[in-house]
Protein backbone atom coordinates (compact mmCIF):
# COMPACT_ATOMS: atom_id res chain seq x y z
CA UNK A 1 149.44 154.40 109.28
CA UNK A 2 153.37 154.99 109.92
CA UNK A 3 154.66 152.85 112.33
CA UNK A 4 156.59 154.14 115.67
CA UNK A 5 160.20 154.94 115.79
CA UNK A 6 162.07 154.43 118.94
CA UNK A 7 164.86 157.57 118.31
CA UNK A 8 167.80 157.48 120.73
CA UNK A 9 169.30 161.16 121.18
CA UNK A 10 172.80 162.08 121.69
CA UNK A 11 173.23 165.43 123.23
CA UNK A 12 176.86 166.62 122.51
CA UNK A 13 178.78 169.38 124.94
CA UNK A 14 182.56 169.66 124.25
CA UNK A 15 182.78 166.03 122.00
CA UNK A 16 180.79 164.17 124.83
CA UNK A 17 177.28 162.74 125.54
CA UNK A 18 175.76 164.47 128.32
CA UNK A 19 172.27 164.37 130.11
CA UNK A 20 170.71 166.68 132.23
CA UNK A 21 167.49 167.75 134.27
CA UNK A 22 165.58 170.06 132.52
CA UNK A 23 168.47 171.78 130.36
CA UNK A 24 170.99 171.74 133.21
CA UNK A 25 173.06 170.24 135.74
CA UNK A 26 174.91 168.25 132.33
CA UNK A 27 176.79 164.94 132.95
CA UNK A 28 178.89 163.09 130.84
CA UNK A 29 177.52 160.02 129.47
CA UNK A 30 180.26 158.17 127.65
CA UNK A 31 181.58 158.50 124.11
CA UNK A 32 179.11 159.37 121.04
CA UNK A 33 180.53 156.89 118.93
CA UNK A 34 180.56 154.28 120.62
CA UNK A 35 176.73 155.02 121.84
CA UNK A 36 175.85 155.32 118.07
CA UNK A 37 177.60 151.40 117.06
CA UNK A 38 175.45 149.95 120.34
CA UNK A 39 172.19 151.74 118.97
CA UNK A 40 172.61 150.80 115.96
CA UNK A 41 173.49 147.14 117.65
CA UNK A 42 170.20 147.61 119.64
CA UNK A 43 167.88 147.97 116.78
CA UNK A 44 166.89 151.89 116.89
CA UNK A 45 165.08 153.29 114.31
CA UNK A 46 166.83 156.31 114.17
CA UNK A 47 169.53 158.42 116.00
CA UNK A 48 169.59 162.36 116.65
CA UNK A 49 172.57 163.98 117.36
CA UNK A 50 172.27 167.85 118.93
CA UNK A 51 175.11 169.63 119.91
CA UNK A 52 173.43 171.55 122.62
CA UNK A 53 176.16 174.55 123.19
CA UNK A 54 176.96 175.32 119.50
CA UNK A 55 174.18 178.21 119.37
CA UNK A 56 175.15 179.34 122.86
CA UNK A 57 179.18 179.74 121.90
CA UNK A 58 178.30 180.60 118.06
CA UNK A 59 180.15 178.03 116.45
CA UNK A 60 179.36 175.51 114.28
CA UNK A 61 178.12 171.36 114.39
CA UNK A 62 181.46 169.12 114.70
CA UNK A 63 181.77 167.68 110.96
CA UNK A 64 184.49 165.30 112.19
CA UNK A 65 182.42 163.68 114.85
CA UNK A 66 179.30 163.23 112.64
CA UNK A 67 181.92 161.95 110.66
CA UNK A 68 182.81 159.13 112.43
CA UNK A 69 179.70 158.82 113.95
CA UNK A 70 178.20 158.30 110.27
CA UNK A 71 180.28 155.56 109.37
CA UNK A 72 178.75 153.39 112.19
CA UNK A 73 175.47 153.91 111.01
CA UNK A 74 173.05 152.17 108.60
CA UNK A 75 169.75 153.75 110.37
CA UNK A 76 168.69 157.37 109.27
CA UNK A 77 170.79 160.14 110.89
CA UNK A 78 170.04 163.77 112.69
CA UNK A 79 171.70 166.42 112.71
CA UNK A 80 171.42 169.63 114.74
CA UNK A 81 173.46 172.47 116.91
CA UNK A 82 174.20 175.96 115.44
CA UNK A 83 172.61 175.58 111.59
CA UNK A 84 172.18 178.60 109.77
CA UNK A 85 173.15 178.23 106.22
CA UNK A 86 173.05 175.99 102.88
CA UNK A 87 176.42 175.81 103.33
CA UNK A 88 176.01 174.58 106.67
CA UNK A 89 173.53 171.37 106.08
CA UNK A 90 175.52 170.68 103.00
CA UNK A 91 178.67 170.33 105.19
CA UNK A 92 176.90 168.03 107.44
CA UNK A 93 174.66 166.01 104.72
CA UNK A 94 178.26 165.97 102.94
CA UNK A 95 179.37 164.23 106.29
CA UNK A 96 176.87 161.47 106.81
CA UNK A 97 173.94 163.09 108.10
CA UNK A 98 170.22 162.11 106.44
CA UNK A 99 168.36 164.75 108.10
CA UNK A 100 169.38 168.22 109.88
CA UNK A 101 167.53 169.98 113.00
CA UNK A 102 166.70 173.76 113.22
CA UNK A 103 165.90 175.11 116.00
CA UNK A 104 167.13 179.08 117.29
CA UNK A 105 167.83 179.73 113.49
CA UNK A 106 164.52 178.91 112.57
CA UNK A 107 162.97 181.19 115.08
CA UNK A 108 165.21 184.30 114.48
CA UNK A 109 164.95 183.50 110.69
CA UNK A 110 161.63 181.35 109.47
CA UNK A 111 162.73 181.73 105.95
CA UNK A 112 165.57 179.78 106.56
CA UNK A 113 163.17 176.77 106.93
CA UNK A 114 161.74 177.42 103.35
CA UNK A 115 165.43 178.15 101.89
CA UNK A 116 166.98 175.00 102.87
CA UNK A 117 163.67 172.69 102.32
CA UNK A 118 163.63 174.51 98.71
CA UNK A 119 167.33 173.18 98.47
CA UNK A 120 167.18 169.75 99.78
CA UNK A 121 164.28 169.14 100.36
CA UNK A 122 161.46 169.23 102.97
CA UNK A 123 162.14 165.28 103.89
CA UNK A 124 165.65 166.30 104.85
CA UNK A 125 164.25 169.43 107.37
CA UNK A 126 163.57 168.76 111.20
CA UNK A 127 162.22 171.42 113.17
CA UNK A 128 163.08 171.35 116.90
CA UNK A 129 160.69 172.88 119.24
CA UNK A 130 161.98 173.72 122.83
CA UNK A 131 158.81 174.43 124.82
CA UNK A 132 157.98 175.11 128.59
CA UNK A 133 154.91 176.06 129.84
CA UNK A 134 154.64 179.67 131.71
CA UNK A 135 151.53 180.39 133.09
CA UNK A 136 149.05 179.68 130.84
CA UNK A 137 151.11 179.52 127.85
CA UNK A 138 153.06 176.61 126.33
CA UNK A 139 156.32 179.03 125.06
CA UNK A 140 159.08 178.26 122.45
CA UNK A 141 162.61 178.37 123.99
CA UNK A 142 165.71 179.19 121.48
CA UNK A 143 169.31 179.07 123.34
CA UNK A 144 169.25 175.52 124.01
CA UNK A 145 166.52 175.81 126.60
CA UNK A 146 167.89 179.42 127.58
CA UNK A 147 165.54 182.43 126.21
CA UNK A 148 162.18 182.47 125.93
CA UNK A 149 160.29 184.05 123.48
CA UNK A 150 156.90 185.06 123.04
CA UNK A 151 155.96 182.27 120.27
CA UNK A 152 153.12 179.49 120.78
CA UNK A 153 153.91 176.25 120.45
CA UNK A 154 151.50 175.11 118.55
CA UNK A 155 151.27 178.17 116.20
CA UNK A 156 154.94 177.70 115.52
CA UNK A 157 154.96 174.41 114.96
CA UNK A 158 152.20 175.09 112.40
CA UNK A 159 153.96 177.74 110.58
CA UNK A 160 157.01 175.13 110.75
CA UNK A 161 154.99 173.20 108.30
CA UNK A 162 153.98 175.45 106.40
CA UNK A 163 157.40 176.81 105.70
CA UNK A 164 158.26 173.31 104.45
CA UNK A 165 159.88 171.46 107.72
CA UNK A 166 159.41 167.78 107.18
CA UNK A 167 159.17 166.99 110.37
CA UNK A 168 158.72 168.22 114.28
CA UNK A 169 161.00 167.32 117.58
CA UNK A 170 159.25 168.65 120.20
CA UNK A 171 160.81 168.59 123.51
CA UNK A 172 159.43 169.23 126.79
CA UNK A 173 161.69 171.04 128.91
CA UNK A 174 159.16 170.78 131.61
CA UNK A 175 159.48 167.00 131.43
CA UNK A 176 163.02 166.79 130.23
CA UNK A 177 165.26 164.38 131.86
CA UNK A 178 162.84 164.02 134.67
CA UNK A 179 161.84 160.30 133.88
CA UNK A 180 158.29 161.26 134.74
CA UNK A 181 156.85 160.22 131.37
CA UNK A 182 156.20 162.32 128.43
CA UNK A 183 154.19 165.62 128.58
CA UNK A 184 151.25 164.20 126.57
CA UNK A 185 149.10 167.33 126.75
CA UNK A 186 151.22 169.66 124.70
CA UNK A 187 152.28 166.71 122.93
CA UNK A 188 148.81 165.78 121.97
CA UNK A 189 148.18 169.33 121.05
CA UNK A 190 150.78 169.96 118.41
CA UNK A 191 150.58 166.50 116.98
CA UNK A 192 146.82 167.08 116.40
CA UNK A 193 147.05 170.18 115.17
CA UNK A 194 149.74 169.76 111.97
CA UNK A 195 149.96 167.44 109.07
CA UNK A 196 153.80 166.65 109.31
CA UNK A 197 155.27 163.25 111.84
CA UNK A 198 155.68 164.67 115.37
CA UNK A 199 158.96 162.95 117.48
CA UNK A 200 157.95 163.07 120.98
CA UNK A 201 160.83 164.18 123.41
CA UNK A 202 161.72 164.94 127.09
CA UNK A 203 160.32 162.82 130.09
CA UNK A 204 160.55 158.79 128.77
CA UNK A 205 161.49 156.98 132.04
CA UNK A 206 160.18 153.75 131.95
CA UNK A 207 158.52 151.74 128.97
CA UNK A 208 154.74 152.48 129.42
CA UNK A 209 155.71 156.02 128.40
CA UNK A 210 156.29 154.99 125.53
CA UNK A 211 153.09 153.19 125.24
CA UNK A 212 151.09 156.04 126.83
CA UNK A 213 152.70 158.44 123.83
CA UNK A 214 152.03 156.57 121.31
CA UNK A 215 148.33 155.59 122.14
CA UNK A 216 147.56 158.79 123.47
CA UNK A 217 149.01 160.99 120.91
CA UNK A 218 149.42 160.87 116.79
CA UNK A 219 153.10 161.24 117.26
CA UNK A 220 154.99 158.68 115.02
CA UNK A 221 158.41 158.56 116.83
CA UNK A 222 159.82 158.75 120.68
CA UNK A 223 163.22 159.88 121.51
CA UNK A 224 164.91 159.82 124.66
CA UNK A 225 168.53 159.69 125.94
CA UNK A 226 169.44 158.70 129.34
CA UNK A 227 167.39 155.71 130.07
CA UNK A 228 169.11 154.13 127.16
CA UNK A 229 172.69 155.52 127.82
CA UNK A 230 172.57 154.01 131.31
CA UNK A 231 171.39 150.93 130.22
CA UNK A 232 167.77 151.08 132.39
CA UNK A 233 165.83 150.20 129.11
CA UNK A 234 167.65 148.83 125.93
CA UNK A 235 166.07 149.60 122.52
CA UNK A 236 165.69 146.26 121.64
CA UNK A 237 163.14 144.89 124.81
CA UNK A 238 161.74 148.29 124.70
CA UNK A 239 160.57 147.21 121.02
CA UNK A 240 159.26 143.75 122.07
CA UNK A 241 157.39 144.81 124.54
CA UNK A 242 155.36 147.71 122.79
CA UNK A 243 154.89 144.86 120.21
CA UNK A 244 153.53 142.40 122.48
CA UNK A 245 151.14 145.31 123.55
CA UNK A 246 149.87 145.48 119.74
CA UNK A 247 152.16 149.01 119.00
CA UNK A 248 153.29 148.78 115.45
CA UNK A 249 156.82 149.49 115.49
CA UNK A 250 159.40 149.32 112.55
């Protein structure tokens, strides 16, 4: 059995952290780098990095700040925000990242999910699912939260892995930023329903979400941003005490 990853996320706008509510109302939350050096202080397993606005303004990742951020780092790296090439993850990969996130370019082009996993790799490929329930159906979101389209979430995350992602980050946007605990029902349903390790995002607030997602649900990691920005939980008792309730955590 894999043990859990705690997976702090930095969500870059314009150079900066920022946090919102789910997808919006942004604010700053202090300087990437120097978030990055206190995770890795902190003990995280991992860190994610998504420039949220590079699809949205059609440019490309900032090399330089993964860059820097890199060189603070020992723990495995993510990369995502406006991918859509070889030339684009080797860029990044040549710039310190260990793993790179698709999200709207997998959508519009799935075959971009085989191409690079062909290339480097399907250990090195992270799919990012944006989902939101409407009606009665759990939707994928491209745009950084901002167009729906008309895929399932769980059929897409399915054809994810069959395409050759390594890996799933599936973010509620129902639950994002809301601190009202992870959305364990489509959680539970995608991580039940594929092969591949499942990152649970959108909604930690306090630490028995973290419990409740990882007992209630085959996911193997848990990300979440502003309750470890702001200092409410720090990575490090968050890991004690999901060990002292018998989670095993790296």
């Amino acid at each position: 059995m894999l043990k859990k990853r705690i997976i702090p996320c930095l969500d870059i706008k314009d150079g900066a952290t920022v946090k919102g509510i789910n997808f919006e109302d942004l604010q700053n939350a202090g300087d990437p780098v120097e978030l990055a050096k206190k995770y890795e202080r902190d003990g995280a397993d991992e860190l994610v990095f998504l420039d949220i606005t590079a699809t949205i303004e059609n440019r490309k990742t900032f090399a330089e700040l993964v860059k820097d951020i890199a060189k603070e780092l020992s723990i495995p790296f993510t990369v995502g925000g406006g991918i859509s090439s070889v030339n684009d993850v080797r860029k990044l990969l040549e710039a310190g990242a260990d793993k790179i996130s698709l999200n709207s370019s997998a959508v519009k082009n799935p075959q971009l999910i085989s191409g690079l996993a062909n290339e480097f790799g399907s250990q090195c490929i992270v799919v990012a699912i944006d989902t939101k329930r409407i009606g009665e159906s759990d939707l994928v979101h491209i745009k950084g939260g901002r167009e729906a389209t008309t895929l399932n979430t769980v059929e897409w995350a399915q054809q994810a892995e069959a395409l050759g992602a390594g890996e799933i980050l599936l973010t509620s946007m129902d639950g994002d930023g809301t601190k009202k605990g992870f959305d364990l029902r489509i959680t539970k349903l995608v991580s039940e329903n594929i092969g591949i390790p499942v990152i649970a995002s959108g909604g930690a607030g306090k630490i028995d979400d973290f419990f409740k997602v990882f007992n209630e649900t085959k996911v193997t990691g848990a990300l979440a941003a502003s309750i470890f920005h702001f200092n409410e939980i720090t990575v490090q008792e968050l890991k004690q005490q999901l060990k002292s309730q018998k989670i095993q955590i790296r």
